[in-house]
C-alpha atoms as a PDB file:
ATOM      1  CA  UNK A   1     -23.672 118.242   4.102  1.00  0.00           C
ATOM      2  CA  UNK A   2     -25.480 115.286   6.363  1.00  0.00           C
ATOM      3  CA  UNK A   3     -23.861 112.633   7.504  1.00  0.00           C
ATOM      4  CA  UNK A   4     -26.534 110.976   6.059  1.00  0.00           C
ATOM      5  CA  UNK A   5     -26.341 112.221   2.491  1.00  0.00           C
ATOM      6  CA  UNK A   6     -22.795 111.837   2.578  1.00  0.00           C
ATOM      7  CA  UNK A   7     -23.532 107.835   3.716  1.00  0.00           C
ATOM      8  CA  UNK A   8     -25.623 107.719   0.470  1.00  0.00           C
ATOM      9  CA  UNK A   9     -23.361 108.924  -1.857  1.00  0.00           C
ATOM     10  CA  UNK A  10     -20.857 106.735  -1.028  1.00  0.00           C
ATOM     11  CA  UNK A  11     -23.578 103.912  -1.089  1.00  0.00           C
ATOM     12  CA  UNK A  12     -23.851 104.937  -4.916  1.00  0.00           C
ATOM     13  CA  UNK A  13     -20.190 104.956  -5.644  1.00  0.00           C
ATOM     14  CA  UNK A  14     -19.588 101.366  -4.422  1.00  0.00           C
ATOM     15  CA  UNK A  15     -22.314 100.358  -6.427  1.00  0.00           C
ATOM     16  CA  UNK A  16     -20.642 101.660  -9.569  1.00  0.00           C
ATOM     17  CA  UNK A  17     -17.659 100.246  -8.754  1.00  0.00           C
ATOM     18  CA  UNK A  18     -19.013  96.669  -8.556  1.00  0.00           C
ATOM     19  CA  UNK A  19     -20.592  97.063 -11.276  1.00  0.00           C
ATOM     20  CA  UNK A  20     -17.430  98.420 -12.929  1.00  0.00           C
ATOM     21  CA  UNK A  21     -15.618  95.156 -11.557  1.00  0.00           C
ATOM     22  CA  UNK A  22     -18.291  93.014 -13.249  1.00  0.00           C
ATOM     23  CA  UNK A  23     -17.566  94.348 -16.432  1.00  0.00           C
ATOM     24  CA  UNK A  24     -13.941  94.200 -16.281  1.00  0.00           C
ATOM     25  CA  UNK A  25     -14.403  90.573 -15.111  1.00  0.00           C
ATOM     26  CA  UNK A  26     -16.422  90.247 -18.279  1.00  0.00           C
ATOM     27  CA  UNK A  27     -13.806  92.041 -20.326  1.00  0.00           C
ATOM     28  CA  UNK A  28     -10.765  89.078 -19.208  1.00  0.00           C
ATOM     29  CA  UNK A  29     -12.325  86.628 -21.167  1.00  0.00           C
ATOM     30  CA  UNK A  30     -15.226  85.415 -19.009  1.00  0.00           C
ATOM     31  CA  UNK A  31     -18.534  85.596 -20.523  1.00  0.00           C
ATOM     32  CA  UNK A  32     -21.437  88.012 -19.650  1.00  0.00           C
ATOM     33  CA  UNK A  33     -23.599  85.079 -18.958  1.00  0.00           C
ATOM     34  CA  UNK A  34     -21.150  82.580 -16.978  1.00  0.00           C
ATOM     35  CA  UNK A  35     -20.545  86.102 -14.855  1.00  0.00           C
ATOM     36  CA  UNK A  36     -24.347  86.337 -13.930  1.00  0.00           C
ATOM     37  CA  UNK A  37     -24.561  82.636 -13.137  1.00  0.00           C
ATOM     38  CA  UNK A  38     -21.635  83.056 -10.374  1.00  0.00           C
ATOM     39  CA  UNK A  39     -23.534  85.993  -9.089  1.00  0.00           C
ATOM     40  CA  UNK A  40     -27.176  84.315  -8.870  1.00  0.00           C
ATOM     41  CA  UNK A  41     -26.214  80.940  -7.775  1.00  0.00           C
ATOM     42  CA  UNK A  42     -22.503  80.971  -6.472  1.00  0.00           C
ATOM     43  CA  UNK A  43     -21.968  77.381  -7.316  1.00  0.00           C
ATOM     44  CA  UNK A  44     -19.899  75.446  -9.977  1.00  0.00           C
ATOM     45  CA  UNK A  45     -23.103  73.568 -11.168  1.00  0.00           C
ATOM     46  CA  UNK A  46     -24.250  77.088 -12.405  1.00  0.00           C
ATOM     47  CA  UNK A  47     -20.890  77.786 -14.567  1.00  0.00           C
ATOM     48  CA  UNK A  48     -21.219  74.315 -16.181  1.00  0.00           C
ATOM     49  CA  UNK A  49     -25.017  75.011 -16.935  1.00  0.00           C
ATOM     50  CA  UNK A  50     -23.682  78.309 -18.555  1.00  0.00           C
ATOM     51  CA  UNK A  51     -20.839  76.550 -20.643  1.00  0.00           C
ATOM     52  CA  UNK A  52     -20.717  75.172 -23.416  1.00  0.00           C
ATOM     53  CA  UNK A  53     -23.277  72.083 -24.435  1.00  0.00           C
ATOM     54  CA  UNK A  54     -20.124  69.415 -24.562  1.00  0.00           C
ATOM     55  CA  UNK A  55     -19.544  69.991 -20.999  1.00  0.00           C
ATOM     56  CA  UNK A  56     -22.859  68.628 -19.791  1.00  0.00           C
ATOM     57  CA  UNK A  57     -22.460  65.105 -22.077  1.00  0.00           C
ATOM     58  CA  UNK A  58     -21.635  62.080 -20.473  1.00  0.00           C
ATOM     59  CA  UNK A  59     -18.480  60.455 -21.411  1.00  0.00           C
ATOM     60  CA  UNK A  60     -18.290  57.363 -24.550  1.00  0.00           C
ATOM     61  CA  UNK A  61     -18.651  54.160 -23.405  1.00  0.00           C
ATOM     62  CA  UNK A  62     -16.111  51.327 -24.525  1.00  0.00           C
ATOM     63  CA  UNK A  63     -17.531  48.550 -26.640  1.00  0.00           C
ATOM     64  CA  UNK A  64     -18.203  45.550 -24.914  1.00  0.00           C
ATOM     65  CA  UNK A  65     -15.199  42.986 -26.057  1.00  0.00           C
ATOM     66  CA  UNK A  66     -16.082  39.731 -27.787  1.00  0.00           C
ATOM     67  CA  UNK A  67     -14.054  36.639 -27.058  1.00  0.00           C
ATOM     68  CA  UNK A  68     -12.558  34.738 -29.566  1.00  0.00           C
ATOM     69  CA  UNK A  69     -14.090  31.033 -29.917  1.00  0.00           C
ATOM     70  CA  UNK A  70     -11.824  28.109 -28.654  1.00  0.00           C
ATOM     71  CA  UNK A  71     -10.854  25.750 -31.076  1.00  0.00           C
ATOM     72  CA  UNK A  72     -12.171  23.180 -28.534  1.00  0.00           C
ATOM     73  CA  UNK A  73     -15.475  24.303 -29.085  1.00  0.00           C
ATOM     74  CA  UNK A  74     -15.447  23.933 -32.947  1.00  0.00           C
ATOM     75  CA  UNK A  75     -15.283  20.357 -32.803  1.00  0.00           C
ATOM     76  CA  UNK A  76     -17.706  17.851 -34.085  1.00  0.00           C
ATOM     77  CA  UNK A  77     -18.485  14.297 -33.189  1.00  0.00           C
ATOM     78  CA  UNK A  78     -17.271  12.809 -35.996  1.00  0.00           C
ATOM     79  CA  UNK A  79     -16.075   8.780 -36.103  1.00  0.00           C
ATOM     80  CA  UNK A  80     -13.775   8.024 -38.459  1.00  0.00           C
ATOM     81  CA  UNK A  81     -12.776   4.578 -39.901  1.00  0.00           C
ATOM     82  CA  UNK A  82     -10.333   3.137 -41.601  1.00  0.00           C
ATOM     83  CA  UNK A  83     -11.057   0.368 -44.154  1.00  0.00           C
ATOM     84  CA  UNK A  84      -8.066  -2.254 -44.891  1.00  0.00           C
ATOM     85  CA  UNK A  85      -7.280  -2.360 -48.505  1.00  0.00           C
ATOM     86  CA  UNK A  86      -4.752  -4.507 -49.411  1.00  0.00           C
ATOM     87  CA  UNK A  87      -2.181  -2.977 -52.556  1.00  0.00           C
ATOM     88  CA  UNK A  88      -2.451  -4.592 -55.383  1.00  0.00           C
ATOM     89  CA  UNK A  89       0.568  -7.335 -56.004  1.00  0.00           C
ATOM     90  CA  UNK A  90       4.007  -6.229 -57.442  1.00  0.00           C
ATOM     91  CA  UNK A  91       7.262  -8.220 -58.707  1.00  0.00           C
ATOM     92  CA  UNK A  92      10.633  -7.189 -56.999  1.00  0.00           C
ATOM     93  CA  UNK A  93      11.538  -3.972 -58.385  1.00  0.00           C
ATOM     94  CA  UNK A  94       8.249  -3.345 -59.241  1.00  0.00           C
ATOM     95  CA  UNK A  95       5.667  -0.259 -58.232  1.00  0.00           C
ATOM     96  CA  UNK A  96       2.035  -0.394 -57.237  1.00  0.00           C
ATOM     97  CA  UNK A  97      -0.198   1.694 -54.924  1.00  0.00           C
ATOM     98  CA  UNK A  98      -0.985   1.688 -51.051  1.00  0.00           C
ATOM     99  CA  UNK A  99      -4.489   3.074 -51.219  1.00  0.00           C
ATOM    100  CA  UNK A 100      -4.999   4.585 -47.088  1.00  0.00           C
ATOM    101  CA  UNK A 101      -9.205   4.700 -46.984  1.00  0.00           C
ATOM    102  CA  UNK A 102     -10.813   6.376 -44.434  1.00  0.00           C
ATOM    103  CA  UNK A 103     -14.602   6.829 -44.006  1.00  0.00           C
ATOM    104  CA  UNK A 104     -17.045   8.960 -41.320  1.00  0.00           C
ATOM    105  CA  UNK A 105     -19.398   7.167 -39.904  1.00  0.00           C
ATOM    106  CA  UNK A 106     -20.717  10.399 -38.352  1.00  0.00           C
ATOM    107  CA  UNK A 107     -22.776  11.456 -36.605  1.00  0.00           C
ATOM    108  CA  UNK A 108     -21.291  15.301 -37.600  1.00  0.00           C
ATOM    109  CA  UNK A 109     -19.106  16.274 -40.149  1.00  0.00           C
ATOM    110  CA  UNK A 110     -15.763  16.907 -39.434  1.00  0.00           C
ATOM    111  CA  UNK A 111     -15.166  20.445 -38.430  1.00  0.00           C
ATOM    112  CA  UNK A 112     -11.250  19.785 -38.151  1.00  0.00           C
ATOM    113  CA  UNK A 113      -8.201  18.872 -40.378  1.00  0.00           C
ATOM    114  CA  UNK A 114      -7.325  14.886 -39.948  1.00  0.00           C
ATOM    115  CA  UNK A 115      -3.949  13.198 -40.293  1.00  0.00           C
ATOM    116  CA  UNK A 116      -3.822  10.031 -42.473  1.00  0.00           C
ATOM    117  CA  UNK A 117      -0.602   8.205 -41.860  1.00  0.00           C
ATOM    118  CA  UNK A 118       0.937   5.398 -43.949  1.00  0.00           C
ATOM    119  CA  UNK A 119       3.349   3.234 -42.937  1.00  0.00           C
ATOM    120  CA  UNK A 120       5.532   0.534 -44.604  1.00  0.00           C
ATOM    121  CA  UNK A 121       6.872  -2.736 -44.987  1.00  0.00           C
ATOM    122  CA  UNK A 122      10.553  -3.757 -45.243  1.00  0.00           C
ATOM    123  CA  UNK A 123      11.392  -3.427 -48.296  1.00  0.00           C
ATOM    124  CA  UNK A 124       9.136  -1.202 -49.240  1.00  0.00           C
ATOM    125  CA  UNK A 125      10.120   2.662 -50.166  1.00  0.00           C
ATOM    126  CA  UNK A 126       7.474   5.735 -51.074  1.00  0.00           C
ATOM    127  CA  UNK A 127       7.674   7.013 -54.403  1.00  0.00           C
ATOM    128  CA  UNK A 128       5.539  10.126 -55.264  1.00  0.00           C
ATOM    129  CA  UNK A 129       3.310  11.655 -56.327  1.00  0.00           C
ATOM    130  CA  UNK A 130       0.908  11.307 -53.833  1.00  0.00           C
ATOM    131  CA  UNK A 131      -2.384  12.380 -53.279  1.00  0.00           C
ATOM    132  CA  UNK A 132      -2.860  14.458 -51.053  1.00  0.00           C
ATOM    133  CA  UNK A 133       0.008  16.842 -52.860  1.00  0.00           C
ATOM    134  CA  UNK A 134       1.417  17.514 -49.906  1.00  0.00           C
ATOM    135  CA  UNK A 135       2.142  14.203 -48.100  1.00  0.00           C
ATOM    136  CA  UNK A 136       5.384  14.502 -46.228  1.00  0.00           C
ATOM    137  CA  UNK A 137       7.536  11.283 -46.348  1.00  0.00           C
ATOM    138  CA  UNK A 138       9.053  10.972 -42.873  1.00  0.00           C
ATOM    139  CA  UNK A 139      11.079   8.609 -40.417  1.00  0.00           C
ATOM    140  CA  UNK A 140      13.982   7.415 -43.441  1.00  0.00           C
ATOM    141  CA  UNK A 141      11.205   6.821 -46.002  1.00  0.00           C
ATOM    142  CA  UNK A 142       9.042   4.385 -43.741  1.00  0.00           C
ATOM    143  CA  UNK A 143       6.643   6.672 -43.471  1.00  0.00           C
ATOM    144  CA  UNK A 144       3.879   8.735 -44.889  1.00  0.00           C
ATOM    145  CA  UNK A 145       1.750  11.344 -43.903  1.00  0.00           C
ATOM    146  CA  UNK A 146      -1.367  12.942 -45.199  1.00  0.00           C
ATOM    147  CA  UNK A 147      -3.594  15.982 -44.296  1.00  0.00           C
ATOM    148  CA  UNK A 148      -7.177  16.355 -45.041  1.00  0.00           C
ATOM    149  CA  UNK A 149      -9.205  19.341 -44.379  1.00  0.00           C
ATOM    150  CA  UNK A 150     -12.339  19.883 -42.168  1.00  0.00           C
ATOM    151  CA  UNK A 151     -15.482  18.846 -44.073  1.00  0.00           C
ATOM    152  CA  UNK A 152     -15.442  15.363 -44.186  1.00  0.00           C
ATOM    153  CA  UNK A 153     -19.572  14.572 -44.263  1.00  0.00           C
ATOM    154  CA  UNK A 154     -21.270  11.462 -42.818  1.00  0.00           C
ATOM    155  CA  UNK A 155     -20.782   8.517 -44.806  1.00  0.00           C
ATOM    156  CA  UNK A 156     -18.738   9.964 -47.352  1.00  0.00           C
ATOM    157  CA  UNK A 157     -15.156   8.969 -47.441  1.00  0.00           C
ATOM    158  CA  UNK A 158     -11.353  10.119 -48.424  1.00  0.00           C
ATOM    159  CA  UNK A 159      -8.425   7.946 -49.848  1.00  0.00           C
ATOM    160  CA  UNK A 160      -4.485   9.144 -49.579  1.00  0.00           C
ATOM    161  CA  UNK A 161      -2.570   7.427 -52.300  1.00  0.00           C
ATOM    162  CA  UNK A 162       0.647   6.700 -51.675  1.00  0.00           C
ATOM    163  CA  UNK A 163       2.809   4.692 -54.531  1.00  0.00           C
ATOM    164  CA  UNK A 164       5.288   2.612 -53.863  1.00  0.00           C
ATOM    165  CA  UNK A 165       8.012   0.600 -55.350  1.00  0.00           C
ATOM    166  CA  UNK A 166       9.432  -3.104 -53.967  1.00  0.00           C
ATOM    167  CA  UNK A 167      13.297  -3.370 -53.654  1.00  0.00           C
ATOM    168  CA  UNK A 168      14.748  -5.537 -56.003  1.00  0.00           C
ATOM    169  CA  UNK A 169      16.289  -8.069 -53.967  1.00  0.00           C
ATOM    170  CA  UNK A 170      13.130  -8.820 -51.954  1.00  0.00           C
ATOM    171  CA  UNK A 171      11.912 -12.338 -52.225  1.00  0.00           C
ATOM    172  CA  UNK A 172       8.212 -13.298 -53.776  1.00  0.00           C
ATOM    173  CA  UNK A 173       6.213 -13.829 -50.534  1.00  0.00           C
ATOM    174  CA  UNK A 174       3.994 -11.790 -48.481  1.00  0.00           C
ATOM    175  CA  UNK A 175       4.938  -8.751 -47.075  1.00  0.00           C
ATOM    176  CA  UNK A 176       3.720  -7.595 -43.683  1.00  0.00           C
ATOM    177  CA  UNK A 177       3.928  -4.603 -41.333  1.00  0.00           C
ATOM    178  CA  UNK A 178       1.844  -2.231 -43.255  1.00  0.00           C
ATOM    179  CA  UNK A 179      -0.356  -0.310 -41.594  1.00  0.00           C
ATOM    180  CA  UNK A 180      -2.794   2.845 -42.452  1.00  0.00           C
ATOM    181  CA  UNK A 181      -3.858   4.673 -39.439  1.00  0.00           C
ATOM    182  CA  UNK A 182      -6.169   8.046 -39.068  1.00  0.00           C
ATOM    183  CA  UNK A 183      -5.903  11.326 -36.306  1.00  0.00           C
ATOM    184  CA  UNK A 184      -8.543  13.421 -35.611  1.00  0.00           C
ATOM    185  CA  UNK A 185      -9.404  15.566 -32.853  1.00  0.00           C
ATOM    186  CA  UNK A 186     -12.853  15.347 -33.650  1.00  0.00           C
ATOM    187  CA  UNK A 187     -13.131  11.423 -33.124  1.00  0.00           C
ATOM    188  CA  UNK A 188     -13.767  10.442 -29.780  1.00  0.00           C
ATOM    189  CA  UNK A 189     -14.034   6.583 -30.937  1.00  0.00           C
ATOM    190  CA  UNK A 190      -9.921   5.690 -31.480  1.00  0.00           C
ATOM    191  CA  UNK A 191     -11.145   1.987 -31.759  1.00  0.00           C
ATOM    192  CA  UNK A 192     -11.844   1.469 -35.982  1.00  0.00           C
ATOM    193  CA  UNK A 193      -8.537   4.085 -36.042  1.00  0.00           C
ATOM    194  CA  UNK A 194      -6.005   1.564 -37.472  1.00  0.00           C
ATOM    195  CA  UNK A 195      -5.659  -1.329 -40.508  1.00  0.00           C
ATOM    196  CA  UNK A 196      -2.835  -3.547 -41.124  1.00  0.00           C
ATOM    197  CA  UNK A 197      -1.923  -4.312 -44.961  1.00  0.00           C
ATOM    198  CA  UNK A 198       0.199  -6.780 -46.607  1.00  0.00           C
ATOM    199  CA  UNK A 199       1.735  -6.644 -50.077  1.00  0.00           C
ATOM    200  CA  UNK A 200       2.105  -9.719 -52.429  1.00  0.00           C
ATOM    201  CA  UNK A 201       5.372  -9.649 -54.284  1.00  0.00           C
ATOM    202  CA  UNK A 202       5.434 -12.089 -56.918  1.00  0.00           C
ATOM    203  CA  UNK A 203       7.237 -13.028 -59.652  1.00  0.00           C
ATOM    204  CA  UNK A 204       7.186 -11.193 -62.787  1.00  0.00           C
ATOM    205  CA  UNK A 205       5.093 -12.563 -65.345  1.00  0.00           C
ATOM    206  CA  UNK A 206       6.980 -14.182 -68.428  1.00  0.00           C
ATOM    207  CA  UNK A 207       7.446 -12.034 -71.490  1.00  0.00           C
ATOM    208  CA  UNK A 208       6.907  -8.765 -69.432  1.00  0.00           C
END
């Protein structure tokens, strides 16, 4: 035999054994196609084109974040006012009714809670219930405190209650050092904030 025929056959048998080493490459687990993209292209892009379709999509964006509002910015521009009211008069002993008014002159309505606080003359003590509920009696009885919540409109007003009772051993006279005074972080006027009061104790009216 030629050393030429000879050359050929062993031309064929190399052939079959690549071909042979194709399909056992096939047989390991890789697949027929992702073999023949290795072969034509030789590249990595051409095994991800041959994958599978999740390979090729982009990964999830996050959601864009939304920040919380600041309380600052929920304010309004609300002025509110407190009108002196005088209680009505009581005999030593006797109860009546601080009556703490407090009005918005606007221009907004009030987006925030404001604090209403009452305080006392000598001689003087808090005796519930009040309105607001929840008034807190504070500093050894002197004072009250009041809450209101956000929603106060323009020219519309709210009143905390607050009865009282005079000590016995007060004298009839005029009482002074009464005050009503209003918080708010939503007024930016602290001017009209505060109102003095007095209380007239007098005597107790004969055959009562």
């Amino acid at each position: 035999m030629s050393e030429r025929t000879r050359g050929r056959r062993r031309g064929l048998q190399v052939g079959s054994g690549g071909t042979a080493d194709r399909a056992a490459g096939a047989t390991a687990g890789q697949t027929p196609t992702a073999v023949t993209a290795v072969t034509a292209a030789g590249c990595t892009v051409a095994l991800l084109a041959a994958g599978p379709s999740w390979a090729l999509r982009p990964a999830p964006r996050p959601e864009p974040r939304v920040a919380a509002a600041s309380p600052a910015a929920a304010r309004s521009h609300s002025d509110l006012e407190v009108t002196r009211m005088d209680p009505d008069p009581a005999p030593p002993g006797g109860r009546t009714t601080v009556h703490a008014f407090v009005a918005n002159r606007g221009p907004d309505t009030t987006a925030s809670p404001f604090t209403v606080i009452v305080t006392l003359p000598d001689g003087v003590t808090p005796q519930g219930p009040y309105f607001p509920a929840d008034c807190a009696v504070l500093r050894g009885g002197r004072t009250v405190r009041c809450v209101f919540e956000a929603g106060l409109k323009q020219g519309r007003s709210a009143t905390a209650l607050v009865p009282v009772r005079v000590s016995r051993d007060v004298p009839t006279g005029v009482l002074t050092g009464g005050s009503v005074e209003v918080h708010s972080p939503d007024d930016r006027d602290e001017r009209n904030n505060r109102q003095p009061f007095d209380l007239n104790v007098v005597e107790t009216a004969a055959g009562s």
